[in-house]
Protein backbone atom coordinates (compact mmCIF):
# COMPACT_ATOMS: atom_id res chain seq x y z
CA UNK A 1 0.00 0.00 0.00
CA UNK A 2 1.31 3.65 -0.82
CA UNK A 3 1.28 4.45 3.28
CA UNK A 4 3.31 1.71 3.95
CA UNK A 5 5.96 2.84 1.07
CA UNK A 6 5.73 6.37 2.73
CA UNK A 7 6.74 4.84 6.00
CA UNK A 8 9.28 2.69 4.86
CA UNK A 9 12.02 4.17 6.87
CA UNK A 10 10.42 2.01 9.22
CA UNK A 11 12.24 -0.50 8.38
CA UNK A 12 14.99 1.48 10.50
CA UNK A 13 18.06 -0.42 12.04
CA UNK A 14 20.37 1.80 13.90
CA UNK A 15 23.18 -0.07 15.70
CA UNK A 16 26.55 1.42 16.49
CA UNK A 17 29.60 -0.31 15.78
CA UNK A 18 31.91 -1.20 19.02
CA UNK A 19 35.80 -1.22 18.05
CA UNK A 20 38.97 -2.54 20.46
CA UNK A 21 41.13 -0.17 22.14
CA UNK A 22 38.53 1.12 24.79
CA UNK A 23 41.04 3.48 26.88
CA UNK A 24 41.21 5.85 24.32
CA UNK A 25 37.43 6.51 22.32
CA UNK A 26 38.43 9.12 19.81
CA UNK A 27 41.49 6.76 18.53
CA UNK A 28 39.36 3.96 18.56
CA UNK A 29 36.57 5.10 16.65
CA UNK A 30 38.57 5.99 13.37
CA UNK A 31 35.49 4.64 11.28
CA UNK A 32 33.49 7.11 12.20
CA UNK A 33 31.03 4.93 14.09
CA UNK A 34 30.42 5.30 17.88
CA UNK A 35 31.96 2.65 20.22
CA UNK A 36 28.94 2.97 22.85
CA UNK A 37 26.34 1.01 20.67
CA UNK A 38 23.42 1.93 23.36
CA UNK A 39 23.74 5.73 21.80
CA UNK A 40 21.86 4.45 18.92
CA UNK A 41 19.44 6.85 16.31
CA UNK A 42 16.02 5.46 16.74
CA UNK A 43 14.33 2.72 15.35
CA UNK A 44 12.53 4.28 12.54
CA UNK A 45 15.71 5.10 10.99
CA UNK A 46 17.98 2.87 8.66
CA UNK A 47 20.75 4.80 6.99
CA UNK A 48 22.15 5.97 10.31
CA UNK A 49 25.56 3.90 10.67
CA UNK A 50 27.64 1.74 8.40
CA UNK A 51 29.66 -1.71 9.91
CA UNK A 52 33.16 -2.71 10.51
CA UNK A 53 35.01 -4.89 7.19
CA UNK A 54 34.12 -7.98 7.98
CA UNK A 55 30.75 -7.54 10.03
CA UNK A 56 27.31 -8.62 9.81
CA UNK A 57 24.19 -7.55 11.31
CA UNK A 58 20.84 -9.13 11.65
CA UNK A 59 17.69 -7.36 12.51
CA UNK A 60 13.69 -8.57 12.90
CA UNK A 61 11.26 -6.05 12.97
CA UNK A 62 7.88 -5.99 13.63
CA UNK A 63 5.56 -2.91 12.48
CA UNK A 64 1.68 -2.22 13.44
CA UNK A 65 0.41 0.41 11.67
CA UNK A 66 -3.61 1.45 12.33
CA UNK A 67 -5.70 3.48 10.44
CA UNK A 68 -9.33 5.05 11.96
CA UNK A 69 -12.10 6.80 10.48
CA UNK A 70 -11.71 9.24 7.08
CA UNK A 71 -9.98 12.58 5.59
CA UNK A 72 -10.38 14.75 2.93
CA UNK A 73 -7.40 16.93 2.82
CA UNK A 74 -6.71 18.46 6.34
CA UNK A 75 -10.32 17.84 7.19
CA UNK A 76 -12.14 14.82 9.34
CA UNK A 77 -14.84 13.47 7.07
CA UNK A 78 -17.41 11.50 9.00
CA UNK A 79 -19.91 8.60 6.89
CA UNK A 80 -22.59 10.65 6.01
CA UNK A 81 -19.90 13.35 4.63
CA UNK A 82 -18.18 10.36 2.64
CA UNK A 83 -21.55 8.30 1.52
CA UNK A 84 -22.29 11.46 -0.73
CA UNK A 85 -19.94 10.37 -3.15
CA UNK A 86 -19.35 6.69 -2.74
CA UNK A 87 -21.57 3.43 -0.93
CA UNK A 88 -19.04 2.59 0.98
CA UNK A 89 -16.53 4.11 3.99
CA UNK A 90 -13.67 2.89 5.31
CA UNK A 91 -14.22 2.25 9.27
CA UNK A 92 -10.73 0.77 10.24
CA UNK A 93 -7.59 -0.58 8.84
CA UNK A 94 -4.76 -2.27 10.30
CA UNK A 95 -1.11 -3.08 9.05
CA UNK A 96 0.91 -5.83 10.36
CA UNK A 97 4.27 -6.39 8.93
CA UNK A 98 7.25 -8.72 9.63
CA UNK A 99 10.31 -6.86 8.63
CA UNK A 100 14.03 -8.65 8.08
CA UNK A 101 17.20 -6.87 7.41
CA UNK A 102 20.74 -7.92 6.52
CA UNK A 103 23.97 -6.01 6.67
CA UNK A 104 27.31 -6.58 5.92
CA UNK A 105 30.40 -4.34 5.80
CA UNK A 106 33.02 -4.83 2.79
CA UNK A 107 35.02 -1.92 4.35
CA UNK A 108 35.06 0.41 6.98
CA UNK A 109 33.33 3.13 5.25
CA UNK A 110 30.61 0.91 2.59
CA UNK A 111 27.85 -1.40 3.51
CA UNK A 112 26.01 -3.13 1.84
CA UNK A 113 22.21 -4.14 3.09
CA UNK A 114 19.35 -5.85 2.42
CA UNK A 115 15.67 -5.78 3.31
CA UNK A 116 12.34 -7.36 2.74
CA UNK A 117 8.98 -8.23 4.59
CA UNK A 118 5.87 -9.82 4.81
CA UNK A 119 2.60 -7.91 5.29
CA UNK A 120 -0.87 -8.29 6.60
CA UNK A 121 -3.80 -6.30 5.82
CA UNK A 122 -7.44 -6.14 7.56
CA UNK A 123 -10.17 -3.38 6.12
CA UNK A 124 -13.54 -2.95 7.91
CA UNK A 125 -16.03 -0.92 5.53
CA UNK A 126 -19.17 0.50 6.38
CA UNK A 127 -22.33 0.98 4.15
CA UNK A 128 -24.79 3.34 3.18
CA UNK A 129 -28.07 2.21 3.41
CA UNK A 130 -28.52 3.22 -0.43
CA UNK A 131 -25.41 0.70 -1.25
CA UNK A 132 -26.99 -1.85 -3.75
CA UNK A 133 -26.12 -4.99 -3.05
CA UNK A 134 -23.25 -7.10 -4.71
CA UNK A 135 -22.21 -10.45 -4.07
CA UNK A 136 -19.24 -9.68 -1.39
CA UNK A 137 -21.65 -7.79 0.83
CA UNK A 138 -23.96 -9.81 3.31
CA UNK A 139 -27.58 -9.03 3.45
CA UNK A 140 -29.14 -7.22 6.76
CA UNK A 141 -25.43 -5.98 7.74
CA UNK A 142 -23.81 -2.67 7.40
CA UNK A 143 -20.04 -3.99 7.70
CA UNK A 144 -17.88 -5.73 5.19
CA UNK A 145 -14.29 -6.69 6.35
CA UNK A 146 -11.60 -7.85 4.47
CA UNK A 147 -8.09 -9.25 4.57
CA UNK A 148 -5.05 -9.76 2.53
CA UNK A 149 -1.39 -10.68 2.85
CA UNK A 150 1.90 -11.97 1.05
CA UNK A 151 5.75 -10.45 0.85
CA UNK A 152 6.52 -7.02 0.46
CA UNK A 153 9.33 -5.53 -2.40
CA UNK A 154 12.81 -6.09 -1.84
CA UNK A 155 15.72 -3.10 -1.25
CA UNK A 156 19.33 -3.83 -2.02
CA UNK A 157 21.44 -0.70 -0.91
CA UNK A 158 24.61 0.86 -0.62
CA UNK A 159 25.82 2.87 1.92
CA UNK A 160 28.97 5.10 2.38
CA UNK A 161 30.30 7.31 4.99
CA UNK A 162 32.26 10.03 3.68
CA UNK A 163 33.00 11.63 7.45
CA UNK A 164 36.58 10.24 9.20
CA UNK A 165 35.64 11.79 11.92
CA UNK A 166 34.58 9.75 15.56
CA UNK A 167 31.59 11.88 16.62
CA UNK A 168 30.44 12.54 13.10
CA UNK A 169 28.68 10.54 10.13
CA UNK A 170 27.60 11.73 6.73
CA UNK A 171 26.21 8.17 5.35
CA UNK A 172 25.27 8.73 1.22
CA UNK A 173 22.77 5.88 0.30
CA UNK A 174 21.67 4.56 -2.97
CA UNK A 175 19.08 1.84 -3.01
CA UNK A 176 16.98 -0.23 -5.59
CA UNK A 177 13.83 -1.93 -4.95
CA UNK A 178 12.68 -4.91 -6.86
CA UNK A 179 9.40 -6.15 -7.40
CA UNK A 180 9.11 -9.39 -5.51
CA UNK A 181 6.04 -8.08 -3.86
CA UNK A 182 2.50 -9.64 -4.97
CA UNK A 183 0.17 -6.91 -6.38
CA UNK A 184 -2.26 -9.67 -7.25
CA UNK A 185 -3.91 -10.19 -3.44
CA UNK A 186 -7.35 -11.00 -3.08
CA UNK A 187 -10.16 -11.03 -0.52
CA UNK A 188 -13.23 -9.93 0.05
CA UNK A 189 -14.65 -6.57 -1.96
CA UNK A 190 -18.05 -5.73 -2.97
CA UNK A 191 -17.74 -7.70 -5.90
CA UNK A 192 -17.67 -11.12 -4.09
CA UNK A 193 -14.81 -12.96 -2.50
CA UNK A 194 -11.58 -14.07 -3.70
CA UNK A 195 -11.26 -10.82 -5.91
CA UNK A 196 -8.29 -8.18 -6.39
CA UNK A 197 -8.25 -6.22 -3.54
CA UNK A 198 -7.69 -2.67 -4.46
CA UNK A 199 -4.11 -0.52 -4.01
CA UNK A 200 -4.20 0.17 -0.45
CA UNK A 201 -3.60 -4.03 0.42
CA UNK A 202 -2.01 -4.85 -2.04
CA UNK A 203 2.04 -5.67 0.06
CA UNK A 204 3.89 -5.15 -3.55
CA UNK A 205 4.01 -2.18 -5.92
CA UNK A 206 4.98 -4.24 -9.22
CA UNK A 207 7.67 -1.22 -10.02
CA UNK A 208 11.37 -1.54 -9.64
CA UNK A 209 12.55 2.23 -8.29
CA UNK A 210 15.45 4.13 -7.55
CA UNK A 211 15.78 5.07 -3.31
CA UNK A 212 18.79 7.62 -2.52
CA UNK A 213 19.08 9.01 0.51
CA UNK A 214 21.60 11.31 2.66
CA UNK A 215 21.91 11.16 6.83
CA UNK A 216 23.88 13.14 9.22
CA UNK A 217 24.48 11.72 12.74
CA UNK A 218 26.75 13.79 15.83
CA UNK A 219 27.03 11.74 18.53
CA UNK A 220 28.47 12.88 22.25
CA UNK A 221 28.98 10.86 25.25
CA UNK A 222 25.08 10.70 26.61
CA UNK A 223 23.34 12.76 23.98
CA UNK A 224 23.08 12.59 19.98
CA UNK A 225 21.13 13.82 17.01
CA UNK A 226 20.84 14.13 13.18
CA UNK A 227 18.79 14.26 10.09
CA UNK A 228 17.74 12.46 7.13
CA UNK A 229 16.42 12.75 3.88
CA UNK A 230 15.43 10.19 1.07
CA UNK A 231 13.34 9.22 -2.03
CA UNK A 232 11.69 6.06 -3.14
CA UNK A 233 11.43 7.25 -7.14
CA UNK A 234 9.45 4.50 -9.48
CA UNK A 235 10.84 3.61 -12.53
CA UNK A 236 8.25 2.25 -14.13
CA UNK A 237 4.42 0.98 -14.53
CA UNK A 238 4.04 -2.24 -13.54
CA UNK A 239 2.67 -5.54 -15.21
CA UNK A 240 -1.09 -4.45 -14.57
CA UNK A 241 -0.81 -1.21 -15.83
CA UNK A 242 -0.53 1.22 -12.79
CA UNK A 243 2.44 3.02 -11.16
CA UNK A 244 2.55 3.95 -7.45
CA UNK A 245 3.52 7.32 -6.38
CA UNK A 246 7.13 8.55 -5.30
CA UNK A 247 7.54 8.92 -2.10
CA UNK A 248 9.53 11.63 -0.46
CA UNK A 249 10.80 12.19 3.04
CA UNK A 250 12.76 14.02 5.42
CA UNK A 251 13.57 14.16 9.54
CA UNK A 252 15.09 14.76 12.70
CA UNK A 253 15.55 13.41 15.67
CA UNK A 254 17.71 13.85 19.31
CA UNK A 255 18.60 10.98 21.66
CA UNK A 256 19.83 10.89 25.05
CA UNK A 257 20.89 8.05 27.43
CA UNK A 258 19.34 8.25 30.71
CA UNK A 259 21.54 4.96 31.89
CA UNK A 260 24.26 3.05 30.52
CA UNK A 261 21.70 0.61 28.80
CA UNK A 262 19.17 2.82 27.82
CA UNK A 263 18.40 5.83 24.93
CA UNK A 264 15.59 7.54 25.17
CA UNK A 265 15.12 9.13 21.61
CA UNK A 266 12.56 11.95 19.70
CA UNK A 267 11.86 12.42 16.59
CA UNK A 268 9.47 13.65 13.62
CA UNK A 269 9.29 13.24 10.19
CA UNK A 270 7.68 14.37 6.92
CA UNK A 271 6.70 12.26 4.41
CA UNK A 272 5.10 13.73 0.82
CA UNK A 273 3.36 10.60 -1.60
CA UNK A 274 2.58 10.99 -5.09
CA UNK A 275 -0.62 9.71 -7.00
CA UNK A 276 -1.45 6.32 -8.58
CA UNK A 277 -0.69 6.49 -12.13
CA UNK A 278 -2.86 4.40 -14.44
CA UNK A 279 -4.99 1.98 -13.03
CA UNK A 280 -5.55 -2.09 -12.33
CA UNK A 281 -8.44 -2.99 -14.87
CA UNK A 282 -9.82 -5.59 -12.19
CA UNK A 283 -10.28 -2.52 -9.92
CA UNK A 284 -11.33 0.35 -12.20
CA UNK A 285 -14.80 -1.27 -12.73
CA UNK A 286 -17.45 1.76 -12.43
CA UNK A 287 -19.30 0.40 -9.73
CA UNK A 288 -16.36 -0.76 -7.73
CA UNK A 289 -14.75 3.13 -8.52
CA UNK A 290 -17.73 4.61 -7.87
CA UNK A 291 -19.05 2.60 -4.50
CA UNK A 292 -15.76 2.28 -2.58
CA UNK A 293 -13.10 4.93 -2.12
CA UNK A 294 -10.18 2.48 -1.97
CA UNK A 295 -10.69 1.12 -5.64
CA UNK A 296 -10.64 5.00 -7.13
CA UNK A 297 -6.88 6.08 -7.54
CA UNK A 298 -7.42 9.55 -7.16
CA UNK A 299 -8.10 8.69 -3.33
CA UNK A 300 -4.12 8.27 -3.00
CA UNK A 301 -1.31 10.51 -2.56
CA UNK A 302 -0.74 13.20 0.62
CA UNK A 303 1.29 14.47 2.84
CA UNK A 304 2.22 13.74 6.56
CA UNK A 305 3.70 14.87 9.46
CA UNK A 306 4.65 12.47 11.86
CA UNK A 307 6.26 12.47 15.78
CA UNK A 308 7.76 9.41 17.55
CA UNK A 309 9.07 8.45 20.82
CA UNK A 310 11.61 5.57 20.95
CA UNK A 311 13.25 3.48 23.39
CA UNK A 312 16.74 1.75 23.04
CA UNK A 313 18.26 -0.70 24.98
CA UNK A 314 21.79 -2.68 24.80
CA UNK A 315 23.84 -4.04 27.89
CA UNK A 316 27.40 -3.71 27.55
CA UNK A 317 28.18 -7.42 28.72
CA UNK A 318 29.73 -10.29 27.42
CA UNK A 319 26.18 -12.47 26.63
CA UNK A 320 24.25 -9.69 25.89
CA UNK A 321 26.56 -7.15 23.91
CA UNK A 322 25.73 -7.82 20.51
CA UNK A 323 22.07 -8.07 20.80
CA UNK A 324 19.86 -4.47 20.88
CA UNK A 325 16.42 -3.96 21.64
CA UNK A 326 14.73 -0.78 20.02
CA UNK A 327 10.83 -0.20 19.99
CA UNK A 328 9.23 3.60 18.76
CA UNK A 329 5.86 4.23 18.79
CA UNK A 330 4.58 7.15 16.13
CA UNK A 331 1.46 9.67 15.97
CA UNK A 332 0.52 12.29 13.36
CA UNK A 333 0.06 15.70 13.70
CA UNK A 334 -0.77 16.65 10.35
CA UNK A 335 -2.11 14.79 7.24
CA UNK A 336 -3.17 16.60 4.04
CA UNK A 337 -4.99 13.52 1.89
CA UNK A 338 -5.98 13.16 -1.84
CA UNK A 339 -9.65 13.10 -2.17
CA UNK A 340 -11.06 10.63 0.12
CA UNK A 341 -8.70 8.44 2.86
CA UNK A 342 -8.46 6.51 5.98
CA UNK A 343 -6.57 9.23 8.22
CA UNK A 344 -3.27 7.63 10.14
CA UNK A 345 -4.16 6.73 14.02
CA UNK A 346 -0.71 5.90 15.19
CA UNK A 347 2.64 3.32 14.29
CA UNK A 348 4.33 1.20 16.66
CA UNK A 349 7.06 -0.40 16.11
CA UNK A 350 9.91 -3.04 17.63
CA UNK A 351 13.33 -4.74 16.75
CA UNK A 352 15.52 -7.19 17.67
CA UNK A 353 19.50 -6.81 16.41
CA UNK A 354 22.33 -9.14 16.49
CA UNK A 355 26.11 -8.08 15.42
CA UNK A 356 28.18 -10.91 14.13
């Protein structure tokens, strides 16, 4: 779905790298990484560090994403507001998704990483009372729910630091994702079970695109902060016909570590998503289009504005030092929507990490 591309910095791993020579911190770090790995950026982002030559890191994260009641533009838009131009409104939705990354450093300044998921859709829809009926829709209720699922697109990417200095990182990434996602999901629609469920659940876009990014990280002993910016550009329509939008994003953030095993960490981000170009001929079918808001792509596309508060944690002993624990949990403060939408509720978000 085109929110879940927008959010894709979610799939943030932040880990710092630990080198020998502990008596002396500045000497040690000559990568550029810091040696305390539980002053880590939070969870949400992904380009923040790079690894040792020779190291690999393996992170599992898990994402739940919920979506409540509608928006058109910056306003709330309530049923009655959203049954004057279609049969149907969106109620709820909910986003799981499994998240697995892989990182490996061919020297100290480039790594290399890897990334794909698996994703879980569930859509409650409410109906007017003028809604004729079609096959997917039971008679004498008002409710239709639906679910898909099935793997996500895949990012290979590049990143390089191009600061020598120990407190300091300026981390240049280039990424391309490949379309290993489904965008052929079904469930249930007003047009009967086992049909295409429309953009918004379907866990692939189809496109192969083009993802550069830049990041800026200053770490000090307790405290630490930076920025980010990045692009996930589409190259192309895919095999049904339809292009999702680009998605462009910037942020900040601060952290600061309240004890020696735990970062406390703020941040906020803005994310701008482009419209659905063309359409999927199984979905743009007049009734569908015209009935429920999800099948019309001109219902796609916005902008948000989005605040988190994270939690890191990593003990600096012997059994536990290479494993980090990082959760975030997300709400917006501003959304400006294309034509009819569910409005964002709130993200949470939690990973597991293991250096090797």
């Amino acid at each position: 779905m085109l929110l879940v591309c927008s959010m894709v910095c979610a799939y943030g791993y932040a880990q710092e790298t630990a080198v020998p020579a502990p008596d002396n911190k500045a000497e040690a770090c000559t990568t550029g990484c810091c040696c305390d790995q539980s002053n880590q950026a939070p969870l949400g982002i992904m380009t923040d560090h790079i690894h040792k030559k020779g190291e690999w890191m393996l992170s599992y994260t898990y994402m739940d994403m919920m979506m409540q009641g509608n928006r058109t533009g910056t306003a709330n838009a309530d049923d009655n507001t959203v049954y004057k131009s279609y049969g149907m409104a969106p109620e709820t939705m909910t986003m799981q998704m499994h998240m697995a990354m892989l990182m490996y450093g061919v020297t100290d300044r480039l790594t290399l990483m890897a990334m794909g998921g698996y994703s879980v859709y569930n859509m409650n829809m409410n109906m007017s009372n003028n809604m004729p009926y079609m096959p997917g829709m039971s008679m004498g209720q008002m409710t239709m729910q639906s679910m898909s699922s099935g793997f996500t697109d895949t990012r290979v990417s590049a990143l390089y630091n191009f600061s020598n200095k120990a407190t300091q990182r300026i981390i240049g990434s280039l990424g391309i994702n490949m379309p290993t996602g489904t965008i052929m999901a079904t469930g249930t629609t007003m047009l009967g079970d086992n049909q295409r469920v429309p953009y918004d659940m379907q866990p692939g876009t189809g496109s192969f695109g083009i993802v550069p990014g830049i990041t800026y990280v200053r770490t000090y002993t307790a405290f630490s902060f930076g920025a980010d910016a990045g692009a996930d550009v589409k190259l192309n329509k895919n095999s049904i016909g339809y292009k999702d939008g680009n998605v462009y994003h910037a942020g900040a953030w601060a952290g600061y570590k309240f004890l020696p095993f735990v970062t406390g960490s703020l941040r906020a981000e803005y994310v701008n998503t482009g419209k659905i170009t063309g359409s999927d001929p199984q979905i743009a079918i007049p009734i569908f289009e015209a009935n429920d808001p999800t099948a019309n792509t001109a219902n796609y596309g916005g902008q948000w504005v989005n605040v988190y508060a994270g939690l890191n944690f990593h003990i600096n002993k012997p059994m536990w030092s290479k494993f980090s624990l990082l959760m975030e949990y997300g709400l917006p403060v501003y959304q400006n929507l294309n034509g009819v939408q569910s409005a964002l509720h709130g993200t949470a978000l939690a990973g597991l990490q293991y250096s090797f």
